[in-house]
Protein backbone atom coordinates (compact mmCIF):
# COMPACT_ATOMS: atom_id res chain seq x y z
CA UNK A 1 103.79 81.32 100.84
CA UNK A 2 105.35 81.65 104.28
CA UNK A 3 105.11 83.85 106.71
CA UNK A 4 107.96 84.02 109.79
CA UNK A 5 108.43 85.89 112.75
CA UNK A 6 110.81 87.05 115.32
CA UNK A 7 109.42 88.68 118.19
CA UNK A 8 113.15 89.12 119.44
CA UNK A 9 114.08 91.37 116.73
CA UNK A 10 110.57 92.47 116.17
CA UNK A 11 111.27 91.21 112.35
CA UNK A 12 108.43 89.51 110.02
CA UNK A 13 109.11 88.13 106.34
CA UNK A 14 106.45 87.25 104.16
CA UNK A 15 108.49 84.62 102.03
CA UNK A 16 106.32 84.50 98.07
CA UNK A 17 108.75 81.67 96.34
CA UNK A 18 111.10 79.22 96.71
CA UNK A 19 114.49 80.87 96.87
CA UNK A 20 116.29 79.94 93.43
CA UNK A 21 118.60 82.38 92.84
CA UNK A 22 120.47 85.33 94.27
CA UNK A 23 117.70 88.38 95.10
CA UNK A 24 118.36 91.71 95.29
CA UNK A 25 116.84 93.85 98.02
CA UNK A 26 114.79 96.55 97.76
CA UNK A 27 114.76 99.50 100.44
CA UNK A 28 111.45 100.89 100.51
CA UNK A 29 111.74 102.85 103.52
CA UNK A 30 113.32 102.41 107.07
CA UNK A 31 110.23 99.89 107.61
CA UNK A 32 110.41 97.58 104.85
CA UNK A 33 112.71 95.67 102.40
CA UNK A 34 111.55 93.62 99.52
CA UNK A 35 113.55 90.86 97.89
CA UNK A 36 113.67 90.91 94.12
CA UNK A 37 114.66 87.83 91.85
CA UNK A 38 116.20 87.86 88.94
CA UNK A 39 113.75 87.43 86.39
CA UNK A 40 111.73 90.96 88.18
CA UNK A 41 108.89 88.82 90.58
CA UNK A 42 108.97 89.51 94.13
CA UNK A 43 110.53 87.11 96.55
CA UNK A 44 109.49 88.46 99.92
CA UNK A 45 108.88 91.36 101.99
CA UNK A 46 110.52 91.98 105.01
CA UNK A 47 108.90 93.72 108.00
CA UNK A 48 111.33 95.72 110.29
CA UNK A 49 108.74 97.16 112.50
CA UNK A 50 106.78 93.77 112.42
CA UNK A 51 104.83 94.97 115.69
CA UNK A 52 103.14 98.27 114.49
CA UNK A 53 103.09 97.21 110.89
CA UNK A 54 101.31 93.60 111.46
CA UNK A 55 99.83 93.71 114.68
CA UNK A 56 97.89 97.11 114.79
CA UNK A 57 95.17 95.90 112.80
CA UNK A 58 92.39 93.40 113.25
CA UNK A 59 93.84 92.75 116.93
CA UNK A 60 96.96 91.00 115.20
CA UNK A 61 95.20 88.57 113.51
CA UNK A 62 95.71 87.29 109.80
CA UNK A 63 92.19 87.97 107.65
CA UNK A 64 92.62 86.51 104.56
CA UNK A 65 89.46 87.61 102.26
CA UNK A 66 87.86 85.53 99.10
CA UNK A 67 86.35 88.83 97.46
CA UNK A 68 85.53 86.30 94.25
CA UNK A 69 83.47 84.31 97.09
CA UNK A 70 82.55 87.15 100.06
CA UNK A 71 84.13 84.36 102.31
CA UNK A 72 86.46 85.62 105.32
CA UNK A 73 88.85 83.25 107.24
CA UNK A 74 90.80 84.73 110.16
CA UNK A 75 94.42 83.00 111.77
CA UNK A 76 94.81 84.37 115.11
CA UNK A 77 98.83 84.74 115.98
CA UNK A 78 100.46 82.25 118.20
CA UNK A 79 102.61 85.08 120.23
């Protein structure tokens, strides 16, 4: 899993799996695109409003949460 972003464009894309084959993209709303392979799993999902939709929470930082463990790591951005 990767995760890019371009403050320039104010873009983010959450990348799931290697890109194989052609995708086709989903338009979920003016905010967000996701990729769909072929065989129906999700690719990635794009971010057009990266800023509001990744930033407004947890003071931008990336919480990732075991629930299995109750263990909590937390990335701050580099931006």
């Amino acid at each position: 899993m990767k995760l890019t972003y371009d403050p320039r464009y104010n873009i983010a894309y959450l990348q799931l799996h290697c890109k194989n084959a052609k995708v086709e993209t989903v338009r979920v709303s003016d905010e967000l695109n996701v990729d769909i392979a072929p065989d129906g799993t999700v690719y990635g999902i794009e971010f057009l409003n990266a800023n509001s939709q990744l930033m407004s929470e947890d003071r931008g930082n990336l919480v990732v949460v075991n629930e299995a463990l109750g263990q909590t790591s937390e990335l701050k951005w580099a931006i």
